[in-house]
Protein backbone atom coordinates (compact mmCIF):
# COMPACT_ATOMS: atom_id res chain seq x y z
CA UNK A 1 127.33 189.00 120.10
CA UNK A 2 124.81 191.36 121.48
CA UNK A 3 124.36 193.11 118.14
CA UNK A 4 123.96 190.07 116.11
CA UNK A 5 121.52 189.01 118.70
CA UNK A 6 119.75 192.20 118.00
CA UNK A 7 119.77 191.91 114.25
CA UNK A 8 118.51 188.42 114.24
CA UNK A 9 115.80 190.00 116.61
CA UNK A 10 114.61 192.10 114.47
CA UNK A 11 114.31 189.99 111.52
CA UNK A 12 112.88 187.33 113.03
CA UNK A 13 110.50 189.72 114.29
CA UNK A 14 109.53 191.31 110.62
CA UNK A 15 108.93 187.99 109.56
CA UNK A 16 106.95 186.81 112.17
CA UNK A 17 104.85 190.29 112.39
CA UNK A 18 104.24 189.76 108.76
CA UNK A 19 103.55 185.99 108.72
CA UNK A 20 101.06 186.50 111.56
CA UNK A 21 99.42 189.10 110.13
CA UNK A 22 99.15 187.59 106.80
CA UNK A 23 97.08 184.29 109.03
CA UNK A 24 94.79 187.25 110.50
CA UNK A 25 93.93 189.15 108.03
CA UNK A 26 93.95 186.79 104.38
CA UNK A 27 90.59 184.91 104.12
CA UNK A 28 90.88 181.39 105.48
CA UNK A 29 90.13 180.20 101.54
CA UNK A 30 93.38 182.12 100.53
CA UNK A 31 95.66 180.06 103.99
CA UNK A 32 94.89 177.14 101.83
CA UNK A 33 98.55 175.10 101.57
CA UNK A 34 99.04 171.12 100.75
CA UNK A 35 97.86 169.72 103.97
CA UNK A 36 94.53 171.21 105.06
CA UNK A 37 94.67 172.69 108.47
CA UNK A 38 91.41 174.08 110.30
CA UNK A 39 90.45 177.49 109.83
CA UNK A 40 91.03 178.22 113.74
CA UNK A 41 94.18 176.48 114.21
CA UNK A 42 95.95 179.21 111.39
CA UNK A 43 94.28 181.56 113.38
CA UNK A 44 95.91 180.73 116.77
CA UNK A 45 99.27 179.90 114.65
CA UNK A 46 98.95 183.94 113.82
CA UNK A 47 98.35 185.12 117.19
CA UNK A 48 101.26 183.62 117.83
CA UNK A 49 103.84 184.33 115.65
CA UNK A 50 102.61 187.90 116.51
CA UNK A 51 102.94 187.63 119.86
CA UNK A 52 106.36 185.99 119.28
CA UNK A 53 107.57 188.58 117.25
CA UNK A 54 106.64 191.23 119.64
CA UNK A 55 108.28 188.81 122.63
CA UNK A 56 111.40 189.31 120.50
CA UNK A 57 111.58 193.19 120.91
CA UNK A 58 109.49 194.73 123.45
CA UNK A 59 111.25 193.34 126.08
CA UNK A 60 114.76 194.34 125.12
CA UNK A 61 113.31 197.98 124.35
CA UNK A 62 110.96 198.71 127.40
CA UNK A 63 113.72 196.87 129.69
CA UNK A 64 110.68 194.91 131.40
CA UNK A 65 111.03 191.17 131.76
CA UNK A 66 114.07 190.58 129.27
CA UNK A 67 114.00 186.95 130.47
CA UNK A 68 110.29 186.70 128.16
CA UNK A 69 112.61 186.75 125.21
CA UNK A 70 114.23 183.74 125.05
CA UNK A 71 110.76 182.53 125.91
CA UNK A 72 109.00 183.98 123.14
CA UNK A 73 112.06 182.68 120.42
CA UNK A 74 111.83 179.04 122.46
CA UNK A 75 107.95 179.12 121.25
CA UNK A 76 108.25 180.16 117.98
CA UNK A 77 111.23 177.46 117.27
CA UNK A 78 108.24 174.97 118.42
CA UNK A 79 105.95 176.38 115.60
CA UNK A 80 109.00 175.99 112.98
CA UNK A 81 109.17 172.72 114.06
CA UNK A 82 105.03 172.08 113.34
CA UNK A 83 105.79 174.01 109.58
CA UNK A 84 108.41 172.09 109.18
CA UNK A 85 106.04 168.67 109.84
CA UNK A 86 103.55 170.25 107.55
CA UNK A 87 105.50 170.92 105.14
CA UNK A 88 107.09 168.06 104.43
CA UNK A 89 104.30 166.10 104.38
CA UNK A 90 102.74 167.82 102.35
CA UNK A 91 105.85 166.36 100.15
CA UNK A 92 107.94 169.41 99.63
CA UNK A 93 111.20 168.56 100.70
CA UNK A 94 113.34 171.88 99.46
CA UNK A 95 110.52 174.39 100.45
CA UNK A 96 111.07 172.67 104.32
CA UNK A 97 114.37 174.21 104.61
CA UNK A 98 112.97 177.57 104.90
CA UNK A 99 110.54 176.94 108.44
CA UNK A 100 114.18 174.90 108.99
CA UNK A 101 116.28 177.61 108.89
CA UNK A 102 113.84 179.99 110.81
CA UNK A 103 113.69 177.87 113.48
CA UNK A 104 117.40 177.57 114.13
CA UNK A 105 117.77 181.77 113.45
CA UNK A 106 115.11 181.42 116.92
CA UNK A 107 117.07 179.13 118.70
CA UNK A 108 119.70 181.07 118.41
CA UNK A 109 118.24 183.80 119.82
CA UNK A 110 116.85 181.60 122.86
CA UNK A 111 119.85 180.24 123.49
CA UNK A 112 121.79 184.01 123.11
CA UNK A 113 119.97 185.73 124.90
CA UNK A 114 119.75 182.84 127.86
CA UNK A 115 123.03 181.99 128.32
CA UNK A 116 125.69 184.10 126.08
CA UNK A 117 124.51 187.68 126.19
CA UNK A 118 120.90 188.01 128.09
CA UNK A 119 118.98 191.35 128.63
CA UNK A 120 119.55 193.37 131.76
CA UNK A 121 116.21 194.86 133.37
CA UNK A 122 116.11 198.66 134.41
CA UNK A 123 118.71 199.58 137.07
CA UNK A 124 116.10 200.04 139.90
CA UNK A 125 114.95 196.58 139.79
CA UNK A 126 118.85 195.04 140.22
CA UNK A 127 118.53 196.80 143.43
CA UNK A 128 115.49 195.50 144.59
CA UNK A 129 116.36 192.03 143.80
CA UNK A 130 119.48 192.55 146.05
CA UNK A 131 118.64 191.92 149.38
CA UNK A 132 118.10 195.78 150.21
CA UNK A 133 115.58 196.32 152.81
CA UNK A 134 113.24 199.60 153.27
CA UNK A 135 114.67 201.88 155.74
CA UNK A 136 112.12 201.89 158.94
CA UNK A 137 111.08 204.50 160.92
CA UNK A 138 111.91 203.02 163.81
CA UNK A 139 109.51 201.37 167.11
């Protein structure tokens, strides 16, 4: 499970990186799709999908605050839900499916990685979290 967790990961995050990026970067003329958004709401939408995508590794790979990851896939399953909306209202039914199937490739991932195979953080901090107590030097 843990390596199809990882896959999906890293996928998800590709897309996302590159979605994101395309919202930064690509004239707000060019963002244009059936239903007109503002300019600054595709903006935000970018930032995070970025910072989703990188919510889907970093964690994982640094081993610092694992339990951000089914966080960050939880919030980008919330934006497939609002392209989902927007697209089919802008009437196109089949193209939906796509921000569809996204969105349950992240909720996957939330749900993996909270309950069927979540990240471990670095040794050290297992440890601390234990109930150990610094030695004293005696009074």
């Amino acid at each position: 499970m843990t390596y199809a967790l990882w896959v999906v990961q890293g996928l998800l995050a590709l897309l996302f990186l590159f979605a994101g990026g395309m919202k930064l970067v690509l004239p707000l003329e060019a963002l244009k799709g059936p239903v007109a958004l503002p300019g600054p709401f595709l903006r935000f939408i970018g930032v995070a999908e970025v910072l989703g995508a990188l919510g889907l590794i970093l964690p994982g790979l640094l081993r610092m605050r694992p339990d951000l990851t089914p966080l960050a896939a939880a919030g980008l399953v919330i934006i497939m839900i609002g392209a989902t909306v927007v697209t089919v209202v802008g009437g196109q039914l089949v193209p939906a499916l796509i921000p569809v199937v996204v969105g349950l490739l992240a909720a996957f991932v939330a749900f993996g990685r909270w309950r069927l195979a979540p990240l471990r953080g670095p040794a050290s901090s297992r440890h601390a979290d234990a109930g150990h107590r610094p030695l004293s030097t005696g009074s």
